[in-house]
Protein backbone atom coordinates (compact mmCIF):
# COMPACT_ATOMS: atom_id res chain seq x y z
CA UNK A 1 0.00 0.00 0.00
CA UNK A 2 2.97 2.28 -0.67
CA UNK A 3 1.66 5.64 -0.97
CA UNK A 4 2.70 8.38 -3.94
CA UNK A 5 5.83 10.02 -2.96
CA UNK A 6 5.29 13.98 -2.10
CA UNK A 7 7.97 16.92 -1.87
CA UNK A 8 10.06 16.18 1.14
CA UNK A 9 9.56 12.71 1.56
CA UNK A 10 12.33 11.45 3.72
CA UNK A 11 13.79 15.07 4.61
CA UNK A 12 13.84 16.23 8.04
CA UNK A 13 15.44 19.66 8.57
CA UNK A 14 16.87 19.99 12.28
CA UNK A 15 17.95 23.21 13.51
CA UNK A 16 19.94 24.30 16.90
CA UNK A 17 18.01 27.15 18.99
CA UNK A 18 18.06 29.88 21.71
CA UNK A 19 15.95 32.21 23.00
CA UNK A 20 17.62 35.40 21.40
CA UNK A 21 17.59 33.69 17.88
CA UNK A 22 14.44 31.40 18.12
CA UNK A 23 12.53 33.03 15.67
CA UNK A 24 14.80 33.72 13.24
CA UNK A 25 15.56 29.62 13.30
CA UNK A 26 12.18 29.16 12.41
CA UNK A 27 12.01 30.81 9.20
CA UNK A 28 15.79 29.24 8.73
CA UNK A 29 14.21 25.31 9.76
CA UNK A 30 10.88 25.73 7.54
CA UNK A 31 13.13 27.05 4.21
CA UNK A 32 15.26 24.01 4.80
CA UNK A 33 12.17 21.34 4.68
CA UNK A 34 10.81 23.03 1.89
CA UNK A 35 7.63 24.10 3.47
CA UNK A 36 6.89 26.11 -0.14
CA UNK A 37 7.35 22.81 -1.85
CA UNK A 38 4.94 21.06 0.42
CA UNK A 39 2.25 23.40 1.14
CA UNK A 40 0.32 24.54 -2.81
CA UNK A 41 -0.02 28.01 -2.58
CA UNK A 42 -3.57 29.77 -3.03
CA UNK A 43 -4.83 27.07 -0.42
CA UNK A 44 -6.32 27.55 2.75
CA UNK A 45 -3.51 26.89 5.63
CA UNK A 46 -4.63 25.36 9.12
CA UNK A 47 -2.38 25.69 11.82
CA UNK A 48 -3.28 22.22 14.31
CA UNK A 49 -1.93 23.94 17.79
CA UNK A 50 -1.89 21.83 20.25
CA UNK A 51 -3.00 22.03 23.80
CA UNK A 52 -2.24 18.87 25.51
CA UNK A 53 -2.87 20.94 29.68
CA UNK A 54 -4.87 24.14 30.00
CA UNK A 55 -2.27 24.83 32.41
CA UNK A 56 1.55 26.22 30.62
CA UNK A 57 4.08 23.60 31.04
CA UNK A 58 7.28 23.22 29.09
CA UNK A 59 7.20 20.80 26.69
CA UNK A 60 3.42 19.85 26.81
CA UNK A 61 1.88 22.38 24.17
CA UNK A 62 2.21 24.62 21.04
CA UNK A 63 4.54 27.13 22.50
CA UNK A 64 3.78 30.44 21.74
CA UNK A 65 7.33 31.36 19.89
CA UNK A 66 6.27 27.91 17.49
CA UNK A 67 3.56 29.31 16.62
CA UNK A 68 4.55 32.96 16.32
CA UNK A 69 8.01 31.61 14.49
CA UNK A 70 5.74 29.76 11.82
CA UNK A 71 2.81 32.48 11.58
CA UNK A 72 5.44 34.98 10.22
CA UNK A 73 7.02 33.03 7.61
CA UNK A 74 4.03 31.66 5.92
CA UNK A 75 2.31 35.36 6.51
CA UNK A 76 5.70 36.26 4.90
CA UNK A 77 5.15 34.38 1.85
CA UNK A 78 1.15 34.87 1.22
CA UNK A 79 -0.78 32.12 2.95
CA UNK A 80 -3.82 32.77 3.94
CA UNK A 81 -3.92 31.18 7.36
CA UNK A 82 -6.46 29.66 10.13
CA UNK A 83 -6.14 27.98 13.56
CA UNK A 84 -7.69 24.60 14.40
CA UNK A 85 -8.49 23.61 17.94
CA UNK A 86 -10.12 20.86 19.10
CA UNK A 87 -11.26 19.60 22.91
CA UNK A 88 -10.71 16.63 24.98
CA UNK A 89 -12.54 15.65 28.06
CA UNK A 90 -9.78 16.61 30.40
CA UNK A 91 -8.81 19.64 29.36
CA UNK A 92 -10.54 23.34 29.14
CA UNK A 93 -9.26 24.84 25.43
CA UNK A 94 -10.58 28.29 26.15
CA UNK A 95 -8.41 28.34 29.40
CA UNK A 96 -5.22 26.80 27.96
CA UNK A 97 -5.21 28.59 24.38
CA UNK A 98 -4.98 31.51 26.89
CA UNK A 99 -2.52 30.10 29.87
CA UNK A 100 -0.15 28.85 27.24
CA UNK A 101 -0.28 32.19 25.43
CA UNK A 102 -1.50 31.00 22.16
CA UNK A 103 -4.36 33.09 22.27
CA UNK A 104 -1.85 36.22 22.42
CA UNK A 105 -0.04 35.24 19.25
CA UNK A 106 -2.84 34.27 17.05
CA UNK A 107 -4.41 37.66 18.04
CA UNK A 108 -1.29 40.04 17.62
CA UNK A 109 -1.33 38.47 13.73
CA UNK A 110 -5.40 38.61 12.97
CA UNK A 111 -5.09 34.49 12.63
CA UNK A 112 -8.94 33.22 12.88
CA UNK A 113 -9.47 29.96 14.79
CA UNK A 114 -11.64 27.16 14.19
CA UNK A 115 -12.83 25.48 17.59
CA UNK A 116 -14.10 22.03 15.68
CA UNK A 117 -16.56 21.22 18.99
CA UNK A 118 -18.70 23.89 18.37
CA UNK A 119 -21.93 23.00 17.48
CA UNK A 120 -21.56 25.19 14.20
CA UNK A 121 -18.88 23.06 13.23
CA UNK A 122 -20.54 20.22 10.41
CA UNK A 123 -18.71 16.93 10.63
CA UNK A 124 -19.24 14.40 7.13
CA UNK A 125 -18.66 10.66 7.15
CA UNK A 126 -15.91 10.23 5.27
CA UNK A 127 -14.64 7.23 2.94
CA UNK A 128 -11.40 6.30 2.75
CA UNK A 129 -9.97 5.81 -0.95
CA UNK A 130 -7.81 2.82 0.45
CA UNK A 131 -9.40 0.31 3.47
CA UNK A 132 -8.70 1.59 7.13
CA UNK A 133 -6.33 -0.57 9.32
CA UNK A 134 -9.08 -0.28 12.60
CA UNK A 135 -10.98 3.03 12.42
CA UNK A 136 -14.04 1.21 10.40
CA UNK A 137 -14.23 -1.48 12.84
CA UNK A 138 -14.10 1.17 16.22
CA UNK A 139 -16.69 3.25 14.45
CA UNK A 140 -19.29 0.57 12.72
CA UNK A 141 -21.13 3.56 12.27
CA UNK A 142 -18.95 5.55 10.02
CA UNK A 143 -16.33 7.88 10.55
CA UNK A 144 -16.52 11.54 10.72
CA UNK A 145 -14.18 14.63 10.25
CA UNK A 146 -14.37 17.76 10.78
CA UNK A 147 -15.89 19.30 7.17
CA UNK A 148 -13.67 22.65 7.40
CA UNK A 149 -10.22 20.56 7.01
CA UNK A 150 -11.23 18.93 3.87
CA UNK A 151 -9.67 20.85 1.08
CA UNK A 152 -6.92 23.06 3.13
CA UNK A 153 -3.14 22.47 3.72
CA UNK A 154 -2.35 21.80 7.60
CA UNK A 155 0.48 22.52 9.36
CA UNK A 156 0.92 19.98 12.36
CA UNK A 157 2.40 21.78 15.79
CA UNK A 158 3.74 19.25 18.27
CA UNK A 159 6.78 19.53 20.89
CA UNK A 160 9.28 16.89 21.18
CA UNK A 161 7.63 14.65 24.01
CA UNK A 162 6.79 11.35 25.66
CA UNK A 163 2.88 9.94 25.64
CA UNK A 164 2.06 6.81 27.97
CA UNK A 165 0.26 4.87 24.79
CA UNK A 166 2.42 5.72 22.03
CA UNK A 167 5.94 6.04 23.75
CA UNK A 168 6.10 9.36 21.39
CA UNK A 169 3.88 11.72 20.83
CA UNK A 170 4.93 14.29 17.34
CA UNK A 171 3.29 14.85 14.22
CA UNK A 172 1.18 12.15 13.62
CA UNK A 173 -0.22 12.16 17.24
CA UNK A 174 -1.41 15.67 16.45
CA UNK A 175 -3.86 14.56 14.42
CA UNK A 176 -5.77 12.73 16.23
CA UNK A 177 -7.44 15.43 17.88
CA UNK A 178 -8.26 17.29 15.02
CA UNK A 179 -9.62 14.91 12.85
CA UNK A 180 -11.41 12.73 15.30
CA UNK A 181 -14.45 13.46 17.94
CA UNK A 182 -14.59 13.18 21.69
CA UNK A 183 -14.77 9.35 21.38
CA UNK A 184 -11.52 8.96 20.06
CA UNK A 185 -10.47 7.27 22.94
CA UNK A 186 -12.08 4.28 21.64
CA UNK A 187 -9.43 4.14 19.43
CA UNK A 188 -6.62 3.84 22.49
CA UNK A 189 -6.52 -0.06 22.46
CA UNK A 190 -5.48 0.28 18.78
CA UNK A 191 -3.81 3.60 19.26
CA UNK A 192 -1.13 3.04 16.70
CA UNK A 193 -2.77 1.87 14.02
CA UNK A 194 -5.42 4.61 14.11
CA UNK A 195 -2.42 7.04 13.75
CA UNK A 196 -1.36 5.40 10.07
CA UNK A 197 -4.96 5.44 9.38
CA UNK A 198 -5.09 9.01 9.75
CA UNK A 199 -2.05 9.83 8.33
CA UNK A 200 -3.75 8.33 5.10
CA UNK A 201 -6.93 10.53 5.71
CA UNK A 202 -4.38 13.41 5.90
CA UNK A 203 -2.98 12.47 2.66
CA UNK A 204 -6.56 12.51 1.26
CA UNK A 205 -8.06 15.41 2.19
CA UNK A 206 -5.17 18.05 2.06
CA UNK A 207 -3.59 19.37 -0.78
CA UNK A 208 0.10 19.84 1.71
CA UNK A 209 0.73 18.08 4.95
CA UNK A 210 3.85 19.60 6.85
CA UNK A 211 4.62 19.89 10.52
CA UNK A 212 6.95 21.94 12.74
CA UNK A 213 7.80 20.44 15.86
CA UNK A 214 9.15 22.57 18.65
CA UNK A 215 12.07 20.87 21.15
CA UNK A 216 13.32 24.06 23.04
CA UNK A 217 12.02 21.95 25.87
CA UNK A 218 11.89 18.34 25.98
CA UNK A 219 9.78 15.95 28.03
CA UNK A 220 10.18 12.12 29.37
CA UNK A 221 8.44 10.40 31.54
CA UNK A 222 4.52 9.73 31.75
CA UNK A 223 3.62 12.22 28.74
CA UNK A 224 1.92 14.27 27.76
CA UNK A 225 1.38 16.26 30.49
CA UNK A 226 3.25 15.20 34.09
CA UNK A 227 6.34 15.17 32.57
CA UNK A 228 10.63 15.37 33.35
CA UNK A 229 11.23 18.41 31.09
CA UNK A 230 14.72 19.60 30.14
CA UNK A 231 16.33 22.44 27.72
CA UNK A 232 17.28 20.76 24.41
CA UNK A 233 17.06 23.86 22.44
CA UNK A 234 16.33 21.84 18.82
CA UNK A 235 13.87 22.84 16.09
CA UNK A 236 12.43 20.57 13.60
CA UNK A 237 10.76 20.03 10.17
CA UNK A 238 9.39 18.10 7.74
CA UNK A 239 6.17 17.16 5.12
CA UNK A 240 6.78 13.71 5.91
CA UNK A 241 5.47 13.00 9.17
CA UNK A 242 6.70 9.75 9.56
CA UNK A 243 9.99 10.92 9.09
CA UNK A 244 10.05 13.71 11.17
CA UNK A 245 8.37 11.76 14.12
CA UNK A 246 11.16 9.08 13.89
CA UNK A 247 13.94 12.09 13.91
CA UNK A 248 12.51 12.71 17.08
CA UNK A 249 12.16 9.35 18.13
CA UNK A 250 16.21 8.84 17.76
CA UNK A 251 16.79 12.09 19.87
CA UNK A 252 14.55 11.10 22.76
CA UNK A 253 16.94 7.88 22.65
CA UNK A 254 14.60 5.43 20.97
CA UNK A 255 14.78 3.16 17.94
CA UNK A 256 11.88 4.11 15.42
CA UNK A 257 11.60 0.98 13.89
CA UNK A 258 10.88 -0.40 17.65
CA UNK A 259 7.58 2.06 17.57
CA UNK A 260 4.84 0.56 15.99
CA UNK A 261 3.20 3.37 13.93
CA UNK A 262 6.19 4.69 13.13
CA UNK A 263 7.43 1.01 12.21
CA UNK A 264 3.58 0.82 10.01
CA UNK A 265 3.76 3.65 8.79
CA UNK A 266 7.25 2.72 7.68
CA UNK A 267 6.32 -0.58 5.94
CA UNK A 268 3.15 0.73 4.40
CA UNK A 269 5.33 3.36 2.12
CA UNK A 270 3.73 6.51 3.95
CA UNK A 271 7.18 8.00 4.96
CA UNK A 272 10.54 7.12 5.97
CA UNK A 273 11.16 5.88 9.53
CA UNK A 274 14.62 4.63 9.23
């Protein structure tokens, strides 16, 4: 089931940070992954930020100088540009879009959100072009996405972390809130094969997947909130989110291959995990 091979496939761009320079090195990280390449101009661009706590800790969420680094370069160069948030039943969105000052940024740039639990929000069955791995057989019923993703380019937002069911939590994690519901955590038993299933939605339904994964702070342990955080001061990049997910696999000190969905996603031609 090897998928078509898209700009960037295979290329992670890494960058060393600090706090003086950190923005800068985000317009220097997305020009080396060819985020031009990867995202079709003219289209739509979603930002997924990520709020894993309503409360601010380092490592957990979207920082604010992510998001702010990657707002000005693809303001810079013309894309029209929208947030996406979604909910969970732990955590408050309105309270941590504002404690982890993402509220702030998206603000200071005129960057519209999407909250995708509103009731305004219209979500469509959708059918896959290729069978699903699981996701038919956890939702009998159909599955459903959010109908304002389908047709826009989305920009994926994650820190480098830990996560209790899928021993890493990057890019392809970061989907999972925004294109499933509140019952995606039917899906936990068969966590990592619901991730390569939406990585093929992904490929689907946008014209350009990318994803920009912030690692000023690091965090092991019980992720994705209580975690041991550290200073690691590393940006990173990439269209292929298999690729970039098993770059920061290796730097948290773990074999991809030893992953599962990165080790699926791997063997099913979707990206590069070795």
């Amino acid at each position: 089931m090897e998928t078509e091979r898209f700009p960037g496939w295979g290329k992670v761009a890494i960058v060393r940070t600090t706090p003086e320079t950190v923005l800068d090195d985000y317009a220097r990280l997305m020009t080396l992954a060819g985020y031009q390449e990867a995202l079709p101009k003219g289209k739509r661009t979603l930002l997924k930020i990520n709020i894993s706590w309503q409360t601010w800790y380092p490592a957990c969420s979207t920082t604010p100088w992510q998001l702010e680094g990657v707002i000005r370069v693809l303001q810079g160069a013309g894309y029209e540009l929208v947030g996406v948030h979604n909910d969970t039943v732990v955590v408050d969105t309105g309270q941590g879009e504002v404690n982890n000052k993402q509220r702030y940024v998206t603000d200071k740039y005129g960057v519209p959100c999407i909250y995708i639990y509103k009731p305004e929000v219209k979500w469509v069955r959708y059918e896959p072009e290729r069978p699903f791995l699981v996701l038919d057989k956890v939702y009998p019923e159909g599955v459903y996405i959010p109908e304002p993703l389908i047709g826009a380019n989305i920009v994926q937002l994650p820190t480098v972390k830990t996560h209790v069911f899928t021993t890493i939590t990057g890019a392809m994690k970061n989907a999972f809130g925004g294109l499933l519901g509140r019952r995606r955590h039917w899906t936990h038993s068969v966590i990592h094969e619901t991730l390569v299933d939406l990585l093929n939605i992904q490929r689907a339904i946008h014209p350009g997947v990318f994803a920009v994964m912030d690692g000023t702070f690091a965090g092991d342990g019980p992720g994705p909130r209580a975690m041991r955080w550290h200073e690691k001061n590393i940006l990173l990049a990439s269209a292929d989110q298999v690729a970039i997910d098993a770059a920061s696999a290796m730097l948290q000190g773990f074999d991809p291959l030893s992953i599962p969905f990165l080790r699926l996603g791997h063997e099913l031609g979707m990206g590069v995990a070795d």
